[in-house]
Every structure is written in structure tokens, then in C-alpha cells.
C-alpha atoms as a PDB file:
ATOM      1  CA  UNK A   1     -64.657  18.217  -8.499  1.00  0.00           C
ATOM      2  CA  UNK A   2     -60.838  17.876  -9.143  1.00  0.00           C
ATOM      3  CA  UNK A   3     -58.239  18.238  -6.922  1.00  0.00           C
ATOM      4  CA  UNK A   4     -57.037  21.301  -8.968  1.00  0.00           C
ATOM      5  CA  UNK A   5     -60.752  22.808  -8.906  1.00  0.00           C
ATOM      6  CA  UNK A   6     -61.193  22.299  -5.184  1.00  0.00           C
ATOM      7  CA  UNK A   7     -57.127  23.979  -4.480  1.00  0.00           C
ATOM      8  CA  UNK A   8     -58.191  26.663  -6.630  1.00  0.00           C
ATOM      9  CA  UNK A   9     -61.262  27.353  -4.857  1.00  0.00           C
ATOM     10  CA  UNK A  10     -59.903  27.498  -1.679  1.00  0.00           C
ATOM     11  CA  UNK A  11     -56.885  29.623  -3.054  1.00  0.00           C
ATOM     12  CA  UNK A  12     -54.463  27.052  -1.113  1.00  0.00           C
ATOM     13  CA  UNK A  13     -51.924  26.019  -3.954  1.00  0.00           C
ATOM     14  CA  UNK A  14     -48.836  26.088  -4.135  1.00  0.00           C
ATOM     15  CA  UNK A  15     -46.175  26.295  -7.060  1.00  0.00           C
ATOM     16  CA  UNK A  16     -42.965  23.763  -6.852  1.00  0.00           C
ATOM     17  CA  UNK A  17     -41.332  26.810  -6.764  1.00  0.00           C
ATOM     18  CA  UNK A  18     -43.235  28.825  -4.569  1.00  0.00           C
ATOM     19  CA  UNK A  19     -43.402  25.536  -1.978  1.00  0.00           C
ATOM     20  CA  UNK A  20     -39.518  25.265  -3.187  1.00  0.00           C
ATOM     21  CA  UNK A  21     -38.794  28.957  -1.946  1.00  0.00           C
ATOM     22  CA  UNK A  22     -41.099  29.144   1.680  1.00  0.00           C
ATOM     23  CA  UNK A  23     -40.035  25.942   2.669  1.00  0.00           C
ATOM     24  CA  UNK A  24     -36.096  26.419   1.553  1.00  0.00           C
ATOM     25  CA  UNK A  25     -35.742  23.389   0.505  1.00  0.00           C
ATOM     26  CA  UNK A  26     -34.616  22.835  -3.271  1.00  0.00           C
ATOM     27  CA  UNK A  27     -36.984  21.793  -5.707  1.00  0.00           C
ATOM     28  CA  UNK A  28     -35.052  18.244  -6.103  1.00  0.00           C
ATOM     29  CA  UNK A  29     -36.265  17.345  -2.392  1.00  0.00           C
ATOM     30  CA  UNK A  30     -39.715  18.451  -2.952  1.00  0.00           C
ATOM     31  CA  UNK A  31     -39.538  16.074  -5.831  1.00  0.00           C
ATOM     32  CA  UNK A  32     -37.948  13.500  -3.821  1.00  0.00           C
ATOM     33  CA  UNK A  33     -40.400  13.970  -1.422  1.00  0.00           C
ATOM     34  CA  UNK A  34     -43.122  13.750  -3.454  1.00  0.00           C
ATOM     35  CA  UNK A  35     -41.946  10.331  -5.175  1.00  0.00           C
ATOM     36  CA  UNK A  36     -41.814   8.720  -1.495  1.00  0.00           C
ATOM     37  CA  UNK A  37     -45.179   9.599  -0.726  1.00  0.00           C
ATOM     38  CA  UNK A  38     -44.815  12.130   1.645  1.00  0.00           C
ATOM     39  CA  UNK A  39     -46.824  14.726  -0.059  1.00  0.00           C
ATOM     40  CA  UNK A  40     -48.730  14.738  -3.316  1.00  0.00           C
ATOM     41  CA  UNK A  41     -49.253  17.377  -6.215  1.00  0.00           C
ATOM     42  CA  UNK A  42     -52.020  17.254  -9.054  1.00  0.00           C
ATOM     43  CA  UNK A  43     -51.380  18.687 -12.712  1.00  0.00           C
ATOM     44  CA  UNK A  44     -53.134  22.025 -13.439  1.00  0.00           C
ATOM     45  CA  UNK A  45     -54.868  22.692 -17.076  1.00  0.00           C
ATOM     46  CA  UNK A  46     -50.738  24.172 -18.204  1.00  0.00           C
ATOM     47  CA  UNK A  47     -49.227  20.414 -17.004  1.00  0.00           C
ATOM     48  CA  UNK A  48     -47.751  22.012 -14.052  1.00  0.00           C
ATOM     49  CA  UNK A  49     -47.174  20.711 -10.773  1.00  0.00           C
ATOM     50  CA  UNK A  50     -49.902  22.360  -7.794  1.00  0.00           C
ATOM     51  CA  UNK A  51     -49.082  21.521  -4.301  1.00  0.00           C
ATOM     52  CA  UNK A  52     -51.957  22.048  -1.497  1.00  0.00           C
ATOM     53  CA  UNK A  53     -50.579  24.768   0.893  1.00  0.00           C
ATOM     54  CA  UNK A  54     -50.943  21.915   3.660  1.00  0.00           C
ATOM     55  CA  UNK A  55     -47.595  20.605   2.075  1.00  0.00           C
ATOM     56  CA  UNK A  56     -45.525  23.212   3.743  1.00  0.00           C
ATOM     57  CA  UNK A  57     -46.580  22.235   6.963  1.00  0.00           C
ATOM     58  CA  UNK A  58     -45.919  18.600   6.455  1.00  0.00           C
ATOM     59  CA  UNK A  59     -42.545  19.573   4.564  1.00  0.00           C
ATOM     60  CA  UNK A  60     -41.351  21.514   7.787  1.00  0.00           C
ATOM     61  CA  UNK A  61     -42.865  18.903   9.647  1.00  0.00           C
ATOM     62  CA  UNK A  62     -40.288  16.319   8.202  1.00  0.00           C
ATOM     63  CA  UNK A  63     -37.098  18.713   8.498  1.00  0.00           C
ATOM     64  CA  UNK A  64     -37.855  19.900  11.950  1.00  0.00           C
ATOM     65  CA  UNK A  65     -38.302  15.650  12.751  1.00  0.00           C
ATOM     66  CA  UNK A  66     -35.328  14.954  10.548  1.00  0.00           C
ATOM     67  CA  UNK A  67     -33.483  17.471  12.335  1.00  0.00           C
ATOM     68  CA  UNK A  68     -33.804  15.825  15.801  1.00  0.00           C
ATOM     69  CA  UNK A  69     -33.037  11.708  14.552  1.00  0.00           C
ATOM     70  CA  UNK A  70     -36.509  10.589  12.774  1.00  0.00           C
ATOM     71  CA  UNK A  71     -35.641   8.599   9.718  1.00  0.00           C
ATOM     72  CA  UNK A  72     -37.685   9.558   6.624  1.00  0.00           C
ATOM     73  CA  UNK A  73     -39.252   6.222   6.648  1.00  0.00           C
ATOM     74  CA  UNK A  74     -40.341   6.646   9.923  1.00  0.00           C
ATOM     75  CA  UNK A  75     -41.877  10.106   9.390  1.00  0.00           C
ATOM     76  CA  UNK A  76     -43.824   8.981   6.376  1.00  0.00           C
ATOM     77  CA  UNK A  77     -45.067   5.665   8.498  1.00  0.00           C
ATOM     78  CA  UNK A  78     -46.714   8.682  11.041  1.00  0.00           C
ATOM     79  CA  UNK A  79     -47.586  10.544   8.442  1.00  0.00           C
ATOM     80  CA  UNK A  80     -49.897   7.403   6.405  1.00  0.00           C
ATOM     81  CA  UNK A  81     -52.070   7.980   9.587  1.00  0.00           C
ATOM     82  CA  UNK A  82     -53.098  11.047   8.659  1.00  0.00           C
ATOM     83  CA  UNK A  83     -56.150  11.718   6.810  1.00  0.00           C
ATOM     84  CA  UNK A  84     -55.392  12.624   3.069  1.00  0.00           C
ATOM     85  CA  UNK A  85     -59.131  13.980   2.495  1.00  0.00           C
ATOM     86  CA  UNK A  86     -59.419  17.007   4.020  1.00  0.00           C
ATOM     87  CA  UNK A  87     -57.154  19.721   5.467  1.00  0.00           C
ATOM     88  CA  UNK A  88     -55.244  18.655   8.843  1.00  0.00           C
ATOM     89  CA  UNK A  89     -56.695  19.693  12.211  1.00  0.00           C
ATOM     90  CA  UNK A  90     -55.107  20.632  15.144  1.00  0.00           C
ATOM     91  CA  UNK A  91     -56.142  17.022  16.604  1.00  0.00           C
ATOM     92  CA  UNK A  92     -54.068  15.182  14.323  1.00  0.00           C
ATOM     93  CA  UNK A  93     -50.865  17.303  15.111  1.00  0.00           C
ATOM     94  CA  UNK A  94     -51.697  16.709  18.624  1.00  0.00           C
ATOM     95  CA  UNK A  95     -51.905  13.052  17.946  1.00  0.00           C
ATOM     96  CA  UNK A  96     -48.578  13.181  15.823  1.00  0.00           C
ATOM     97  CA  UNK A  97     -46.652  15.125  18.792  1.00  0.00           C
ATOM     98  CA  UNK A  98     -48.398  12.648  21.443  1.00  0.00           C
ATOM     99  CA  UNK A  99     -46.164   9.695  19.869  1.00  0.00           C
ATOM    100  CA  UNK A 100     -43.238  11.798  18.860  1.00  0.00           C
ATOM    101  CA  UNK A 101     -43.267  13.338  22.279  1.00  0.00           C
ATOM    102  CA  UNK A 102     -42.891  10.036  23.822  1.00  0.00           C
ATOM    103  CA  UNK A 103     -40.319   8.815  22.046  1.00  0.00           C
ATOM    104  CA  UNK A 104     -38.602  12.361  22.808  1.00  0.00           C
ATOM    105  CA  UNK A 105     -38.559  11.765  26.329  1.00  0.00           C
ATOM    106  CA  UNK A 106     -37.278   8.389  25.923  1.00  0.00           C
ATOM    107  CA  UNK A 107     -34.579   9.321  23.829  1.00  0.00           C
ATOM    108  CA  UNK A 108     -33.727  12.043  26.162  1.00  0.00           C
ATOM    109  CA  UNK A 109     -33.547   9.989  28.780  1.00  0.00           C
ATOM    110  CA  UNK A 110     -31.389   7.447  27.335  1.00  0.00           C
ATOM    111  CA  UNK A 111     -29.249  10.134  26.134  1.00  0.00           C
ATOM    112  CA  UNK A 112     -29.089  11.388  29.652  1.00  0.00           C
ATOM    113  CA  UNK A 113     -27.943   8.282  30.778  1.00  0.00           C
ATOM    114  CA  UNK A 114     -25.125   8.021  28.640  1.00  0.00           C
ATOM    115  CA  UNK A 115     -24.257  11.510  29.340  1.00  0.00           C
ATOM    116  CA  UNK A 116     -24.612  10.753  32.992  1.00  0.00           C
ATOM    117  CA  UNK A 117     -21.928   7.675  32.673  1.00  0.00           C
ATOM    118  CA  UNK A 118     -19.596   8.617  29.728  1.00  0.00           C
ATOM    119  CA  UNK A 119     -17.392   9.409  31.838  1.00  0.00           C
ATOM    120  CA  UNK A 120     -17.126   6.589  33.895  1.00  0.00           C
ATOM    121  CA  UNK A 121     -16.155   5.029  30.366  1.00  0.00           C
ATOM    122  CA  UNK A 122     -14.002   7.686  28.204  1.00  0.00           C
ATOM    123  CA  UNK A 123     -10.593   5.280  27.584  1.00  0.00           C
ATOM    124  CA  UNK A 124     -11.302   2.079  29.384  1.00  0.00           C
ATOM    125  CA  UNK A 125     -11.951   0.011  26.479  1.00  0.00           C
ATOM    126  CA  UNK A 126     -13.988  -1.808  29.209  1.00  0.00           C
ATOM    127  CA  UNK A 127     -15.793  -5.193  28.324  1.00  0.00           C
ATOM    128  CA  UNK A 128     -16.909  -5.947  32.177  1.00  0.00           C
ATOM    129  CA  UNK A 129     -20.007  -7.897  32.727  1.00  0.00           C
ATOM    130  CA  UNK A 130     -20.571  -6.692  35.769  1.00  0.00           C
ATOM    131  CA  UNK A 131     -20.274  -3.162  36.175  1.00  0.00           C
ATOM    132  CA  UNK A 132     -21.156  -1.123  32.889  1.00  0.00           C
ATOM    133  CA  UNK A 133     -24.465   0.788  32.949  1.00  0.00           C
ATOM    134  CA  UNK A 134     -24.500   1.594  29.628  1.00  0.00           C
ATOM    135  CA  UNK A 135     -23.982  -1.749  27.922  1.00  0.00           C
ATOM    136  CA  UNK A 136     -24.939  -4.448  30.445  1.00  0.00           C
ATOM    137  CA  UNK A 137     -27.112  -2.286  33.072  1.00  0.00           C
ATOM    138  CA  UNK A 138     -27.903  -4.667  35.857  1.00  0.00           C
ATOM    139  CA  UNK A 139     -25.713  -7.017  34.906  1.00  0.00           C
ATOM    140  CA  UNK A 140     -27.801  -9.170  32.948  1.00  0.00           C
ATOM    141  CA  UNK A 141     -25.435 -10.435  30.133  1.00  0.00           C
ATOM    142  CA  UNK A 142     -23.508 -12.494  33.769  1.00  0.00           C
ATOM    143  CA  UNK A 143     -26.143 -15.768  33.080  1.00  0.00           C
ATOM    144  CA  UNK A 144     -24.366 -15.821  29.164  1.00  0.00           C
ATOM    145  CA  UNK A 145     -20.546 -16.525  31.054  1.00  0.00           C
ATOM    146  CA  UNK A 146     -17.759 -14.462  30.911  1.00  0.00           C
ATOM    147  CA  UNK A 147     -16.441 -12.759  27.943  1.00  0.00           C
ATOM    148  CA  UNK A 148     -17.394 -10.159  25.266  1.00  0.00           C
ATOM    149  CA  UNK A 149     -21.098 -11.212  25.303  1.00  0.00           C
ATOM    150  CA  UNK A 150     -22.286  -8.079  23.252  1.00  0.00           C
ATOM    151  CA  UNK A 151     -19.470  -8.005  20.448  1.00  0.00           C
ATOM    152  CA  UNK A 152     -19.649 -11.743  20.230  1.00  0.00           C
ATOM    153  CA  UNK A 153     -23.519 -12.320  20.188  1.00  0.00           C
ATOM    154  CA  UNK A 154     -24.096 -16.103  21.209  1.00  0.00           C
END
């Protein structure tokens, strides 16, 4: 059975345009996106691209993760450990937004932490070893000598 028979069957396919117009994104990034990887199309019998309906989700998958720092290459790299067989399960989002939701917290947390000191920082120009929590925490650039250690990388 083709791809095309097995969409139709299931009634889940999905024009460029029509995944063009529920996703909002323009038809050039669906194309983009498709050329990267990210999600795949077959040809029906009129030489038309089909999409399977699943490629919404993973297109608003990649916006909403684009939207909060992922790069696209590391979106696709989660996304290659999907299954490509069958229709996604509510496991493998849950295993998806296990790792994303880890690095979430770390990020917040780091982000925290600069919130948390920025102002400790706003003008000083500072390049001290032995105090900055943000770019020497704990001091441990002092064993490297004195100096810009982080600008000038030894």
C-alpha cells in the first residue's frame, strides 16, 4: 500500500495549502521544512504534494520550540527519534517534553541567575577574577593568573 493509499484511507492528508493555512505558516517554510527533513509529503495520482495531518503537530511543534531558543537543527535531531511508521502517540510527546523539559528548567535557572546578578554588573565593565558570579562563579578562572582569562582564552 502507498503512502498516498494508506493517507487517503485514513482521511488524514493534508494539502500544502491547507497545512500552509492551519498552521500559518507560508507555504515557502513548509517547503523549507520539508527539504530539511522535518516532515515529509508523498505525490498524489495529480503530482501534488499530500502531507499526513501528523505534520501540523510536528510543524507547531517546531514554532512553539523555536519560539522559546531551540535551533532548527536541534529540533529535527529530537525529532529523528521519533518513529516515522506509524502515527505519534502520546508516549513519544511525553518522551520529547521529558528532554525539552529539562533543558527548560536549566535554562530557566541560568536565566534566573543572571537575572538575579545583572545588577550587580549593569556598567562595571568588570573583568574581576574573584568576585563575578556570572562569568567566573567560584572563582575558578584564579589558578589561570590574573587578567582577562575569559576574553583572552589561554
Amino acid at each position: 500500500m502507498s503512502n498516498e493509499q494508506f493517507y487517503s484511507k485514513l482521511k488524514a492528508i493534508l494539502s500544502v495549502g491547507e497545512l500552509s493555512k492551519r498552521s500559518g505558516l507560508p507555504i515557502s517554510t513548509i517547503h523549507f521544512y520539508e527539504e530539511k527533513g522535518i516532515i515529509s509529503s508523498f505525490r498524489n495520482n495529480g503530482n501534488q504534494r499530500q502531507f499526513p495531518r501528523e505534520s501540523l503537530r510536528i510543524v507547531s511543534l517546531v514554532k512553539a520550540a523555536q519560539g522559546i531558543g531551540y535551533s532548527l537543527e536541534e529540533i529535527k535531531s529530537m525529532l529523528d527519534n521519533l518513529p516515522k511508521d506509524r502515527k505519534l502517540t502520546d508516549a513519544d510527546w511525553t518522551r520529547i517534553s521529558k528532554v525539552w523539559r529539562n533543558e527548560i528548567e536549566s535554562k530557566i535557572k541560568a536565566l534566573m541567575q543572571i537575572r538575579d546578578h545583572l545588577d550587580k554588573c549593569i556598567g562595571c565593565g568588570c573583568l574581576s577574577l574573584t568576585e563575578c558570579p556570572l562569568r567566573n562563579p567560584e572563582d575558578k578562572l584564579c589558578k589561570k593568573g590574573s587578567g582577562p582569562q575569559l576574553i583572552l582564552k589561554k
